[in-house]
Protein backbone atom coordinates (compact mmCIF):
# COMPACT_ATOMS: atom_id res chain seq x y z
CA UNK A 1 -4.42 -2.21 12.30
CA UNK A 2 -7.71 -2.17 11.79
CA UNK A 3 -7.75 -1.15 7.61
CA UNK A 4 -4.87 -1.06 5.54
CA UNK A 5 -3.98 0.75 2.11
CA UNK A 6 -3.28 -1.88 -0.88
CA UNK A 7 -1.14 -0.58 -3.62
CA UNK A 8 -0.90 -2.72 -6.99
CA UNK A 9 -1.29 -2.85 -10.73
CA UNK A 10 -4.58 -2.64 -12.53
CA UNK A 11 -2.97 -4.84 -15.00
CA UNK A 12 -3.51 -8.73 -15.19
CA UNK A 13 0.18 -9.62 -16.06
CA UNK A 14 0.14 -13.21 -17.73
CA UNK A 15 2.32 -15.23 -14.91
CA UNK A 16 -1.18 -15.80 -13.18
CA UNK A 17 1.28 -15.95 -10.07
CA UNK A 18 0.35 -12.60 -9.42
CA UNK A 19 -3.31 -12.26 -9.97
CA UNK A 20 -3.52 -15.56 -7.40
CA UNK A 21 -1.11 -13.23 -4.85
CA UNK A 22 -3.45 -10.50 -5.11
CA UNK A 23 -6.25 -12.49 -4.78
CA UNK A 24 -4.26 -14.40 -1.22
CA UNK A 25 -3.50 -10.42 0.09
CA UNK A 26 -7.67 -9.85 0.19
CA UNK A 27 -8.33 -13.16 1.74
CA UNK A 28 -5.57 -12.85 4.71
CA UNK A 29 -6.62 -9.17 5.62
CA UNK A 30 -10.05 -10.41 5.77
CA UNK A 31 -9.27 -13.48 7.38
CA UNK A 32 -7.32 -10.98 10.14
CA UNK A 33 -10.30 -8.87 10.44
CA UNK A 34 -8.35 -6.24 8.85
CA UNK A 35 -10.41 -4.12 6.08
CA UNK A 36 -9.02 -3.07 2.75
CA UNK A 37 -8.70 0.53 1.61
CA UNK A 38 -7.83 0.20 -2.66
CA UNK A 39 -8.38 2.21 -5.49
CA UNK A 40 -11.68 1.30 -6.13
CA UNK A 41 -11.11 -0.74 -9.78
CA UNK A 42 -12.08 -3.69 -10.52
CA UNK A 43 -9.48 -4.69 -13.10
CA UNK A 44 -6.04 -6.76 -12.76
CA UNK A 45 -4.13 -7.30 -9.02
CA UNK A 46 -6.87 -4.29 -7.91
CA UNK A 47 -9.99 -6.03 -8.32
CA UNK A 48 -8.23 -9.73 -7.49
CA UNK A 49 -7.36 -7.84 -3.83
CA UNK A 50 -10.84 -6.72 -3.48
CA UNK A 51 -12.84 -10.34 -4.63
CA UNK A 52 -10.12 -11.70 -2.74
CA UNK A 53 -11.54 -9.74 0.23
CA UNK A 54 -15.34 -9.82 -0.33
CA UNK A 55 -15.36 -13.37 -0.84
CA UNK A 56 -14.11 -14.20 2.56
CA UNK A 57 -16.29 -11.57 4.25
CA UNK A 58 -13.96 -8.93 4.41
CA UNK A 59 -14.82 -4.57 4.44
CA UNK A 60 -13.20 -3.15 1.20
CA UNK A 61 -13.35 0.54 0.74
CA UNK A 62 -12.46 1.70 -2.73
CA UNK A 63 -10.98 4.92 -3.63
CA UNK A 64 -11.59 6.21 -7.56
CA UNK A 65 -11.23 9.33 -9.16
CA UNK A 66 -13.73 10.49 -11.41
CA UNK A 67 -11.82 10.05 -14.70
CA UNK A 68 -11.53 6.82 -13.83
CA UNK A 69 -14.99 6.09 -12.10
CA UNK A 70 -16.94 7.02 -15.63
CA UNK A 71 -15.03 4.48 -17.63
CA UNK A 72 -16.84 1.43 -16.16
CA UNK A 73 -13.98 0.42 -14.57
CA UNK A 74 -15.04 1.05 -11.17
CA UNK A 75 -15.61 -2.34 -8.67
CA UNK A 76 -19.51 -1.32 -7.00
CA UNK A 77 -19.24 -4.64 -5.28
CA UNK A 78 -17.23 -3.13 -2.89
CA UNK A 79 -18.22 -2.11 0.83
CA UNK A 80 -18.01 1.28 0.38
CA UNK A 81 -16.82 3.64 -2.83
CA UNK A 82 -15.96 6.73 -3.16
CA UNK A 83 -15.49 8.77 -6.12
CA UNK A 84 -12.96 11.79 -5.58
CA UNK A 85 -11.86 14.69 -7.92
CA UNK A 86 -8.46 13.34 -9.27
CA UNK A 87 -5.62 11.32 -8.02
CA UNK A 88 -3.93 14.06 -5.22
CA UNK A 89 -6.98 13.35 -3.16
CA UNK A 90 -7.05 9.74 -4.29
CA UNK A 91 -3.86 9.43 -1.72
CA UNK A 92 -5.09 11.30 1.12
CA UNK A 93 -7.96 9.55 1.31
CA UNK A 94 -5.77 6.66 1.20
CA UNK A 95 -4.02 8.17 4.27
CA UNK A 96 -7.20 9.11 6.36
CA UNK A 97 -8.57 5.68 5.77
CA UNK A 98 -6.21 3.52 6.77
CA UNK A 99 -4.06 2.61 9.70
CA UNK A 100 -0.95 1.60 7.06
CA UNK A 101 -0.06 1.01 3.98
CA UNK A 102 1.26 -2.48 1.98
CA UNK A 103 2.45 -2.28 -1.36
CA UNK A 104 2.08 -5.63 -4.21
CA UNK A 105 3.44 -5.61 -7.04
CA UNK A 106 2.06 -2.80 -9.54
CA UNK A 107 3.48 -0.38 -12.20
CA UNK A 108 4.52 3.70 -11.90
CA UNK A 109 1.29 4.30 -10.23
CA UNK A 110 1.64 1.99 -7.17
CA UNK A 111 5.28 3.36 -6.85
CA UNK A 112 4.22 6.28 -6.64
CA UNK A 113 1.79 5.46 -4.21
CA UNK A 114 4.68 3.81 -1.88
CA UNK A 115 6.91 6.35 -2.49
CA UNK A 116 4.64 8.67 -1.60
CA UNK A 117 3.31 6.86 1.43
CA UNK A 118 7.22 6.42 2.52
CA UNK A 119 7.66 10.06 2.05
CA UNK A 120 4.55 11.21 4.25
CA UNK A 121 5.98 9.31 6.60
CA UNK A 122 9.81 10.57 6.82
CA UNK A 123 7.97 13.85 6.95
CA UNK A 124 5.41 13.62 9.35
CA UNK A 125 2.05 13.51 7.62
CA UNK A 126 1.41 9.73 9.12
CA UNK A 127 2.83 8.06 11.64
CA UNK A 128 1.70 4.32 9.97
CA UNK A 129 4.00 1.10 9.02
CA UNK A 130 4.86 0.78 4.91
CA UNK A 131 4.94 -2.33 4.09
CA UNK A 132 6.09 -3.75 0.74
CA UNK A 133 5.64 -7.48 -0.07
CA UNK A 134 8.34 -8.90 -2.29
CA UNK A 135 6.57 -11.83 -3.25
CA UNK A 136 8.88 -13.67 -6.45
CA UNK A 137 11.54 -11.63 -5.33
CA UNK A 138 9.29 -8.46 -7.49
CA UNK A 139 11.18 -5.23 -5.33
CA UNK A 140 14.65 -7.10 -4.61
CA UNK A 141 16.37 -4.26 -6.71
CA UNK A 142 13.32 -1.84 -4.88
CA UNK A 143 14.89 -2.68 -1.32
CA UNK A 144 19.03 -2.53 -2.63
CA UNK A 145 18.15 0.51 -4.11
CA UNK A 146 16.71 1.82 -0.61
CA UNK A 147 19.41 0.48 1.17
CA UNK A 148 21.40 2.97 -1.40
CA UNK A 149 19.70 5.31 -0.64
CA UNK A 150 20.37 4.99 3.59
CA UNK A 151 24.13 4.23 2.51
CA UNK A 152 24.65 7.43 0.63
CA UNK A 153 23.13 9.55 2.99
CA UNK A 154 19.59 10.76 1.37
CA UNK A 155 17.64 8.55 3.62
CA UNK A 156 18.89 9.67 7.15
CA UNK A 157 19.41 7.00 9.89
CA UNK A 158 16.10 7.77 11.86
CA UNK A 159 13.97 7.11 9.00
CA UNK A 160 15.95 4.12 7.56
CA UNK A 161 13.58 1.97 8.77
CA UNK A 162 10.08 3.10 7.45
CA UNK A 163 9.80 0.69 4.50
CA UNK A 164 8.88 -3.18 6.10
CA UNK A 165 9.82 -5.91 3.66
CA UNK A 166 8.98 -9.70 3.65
CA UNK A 167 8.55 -12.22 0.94
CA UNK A 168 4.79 -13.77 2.92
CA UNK A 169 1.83 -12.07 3.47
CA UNK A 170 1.93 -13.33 7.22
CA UNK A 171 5.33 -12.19 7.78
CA UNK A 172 4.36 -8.97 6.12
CA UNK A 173 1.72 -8.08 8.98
CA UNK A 174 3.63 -9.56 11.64
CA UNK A 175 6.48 -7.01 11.20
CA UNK A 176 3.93 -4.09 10.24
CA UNK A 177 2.15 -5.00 13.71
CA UNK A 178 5.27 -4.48 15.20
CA UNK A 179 6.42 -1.08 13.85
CA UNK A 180 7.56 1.66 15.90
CA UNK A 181 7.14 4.91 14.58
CA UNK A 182 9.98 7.10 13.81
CA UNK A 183 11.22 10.53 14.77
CA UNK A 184 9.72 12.33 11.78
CA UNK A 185 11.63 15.41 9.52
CA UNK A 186 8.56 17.70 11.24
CA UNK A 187 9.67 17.76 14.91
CA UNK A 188 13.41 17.31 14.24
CA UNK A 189 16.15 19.91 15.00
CA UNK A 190 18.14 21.93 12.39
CA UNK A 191 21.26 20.00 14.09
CA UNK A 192 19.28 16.57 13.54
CA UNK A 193 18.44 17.18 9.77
């Protein structure tokens, strides 16, 4: 993995817990030669990530649409920014960019973001580990509500396995190095589906 996708909040929630987590996710990837794709902000978990990453020498690419990029929110410390039309090609660039994807915590925009990245995968669009880091327990009722999902039936068997959980960073990687990519929906037989 030589760049990985970070999804999380733009918000500075006050448990400072979180801003320090963000700030521990830049400095490991960097610290593991692994470069940080982001949205390109410079506010909240988002711009803790990135100074988290700069500051111990690491590449971070950000990713900002142009509603956003205006509004003097954007972080033009990082490596590398780039501004794109709105928040569709926000996510694919996301996708080209990177070699996975690890989710912190964040509000409806970084689920969407994991959803979406979990979703591209089942399908076929990537073929790259999701990894979700439920750090303060954050997702527990994320991962029983997955695990719902594979029970009932909506998340079939071969894909039940796309979304990597751990409560450490370390841990984190280690299983995301490890991943084995699924059969995806895209080269599965009517029978199969």
């Amino acid at each position: 993995m030589k760049r990985l996708a970070v999804y999380c909040g733009s918000a500075t929630p006050e448990d400072s817990r979180y801003m320090e987590l963000a700030r521990h996710v830049g400095e490991t990837l960097a610290q593991r030669d692994i470069g940080v794709v982001y949205g390109g902000g410079r506010l909240g978990l988002m711009g803790a990530v990135a100074s988290g990453a700069l500051d111990a020498g690491g590449e971070v690419i950000g990713v900002i649409p142009e509603a956003l990029a205006g509004s003097e929110v954007a972080n033009t410390d990082c490596t590398e920014l780039h501004t794109v039309p709105g928040m569709h090609e926000r996510k694919k660039a996301f996708t080209d960019l990177s070699d996975g994807f690890i989710t912190i915590p964040g509000g409806v925009g970084t689920m969407d973001e994991l959803w979406e990245a979990m979703s591209w995968a089942q399908l076929g669009y990537h073929s790259d580990p999701v990894g979700l880091l439920n750090a303060f327990g954050f997702f527990d009722d994320l991962i029983s509500f997955n695990a719902k999902m594979v029970e009932v039936g909506f998340v079939r068997p071969a894909h039940q396995n796309i979304l990597i959980s751990a409560n450490t960073m370390d841990a984190l990687l280690d299983k995301m190095a490890r991943y084995v990519p699924h059969t995806p929906i895209f080269k599965m037989k009517a029978d199969d589906l």
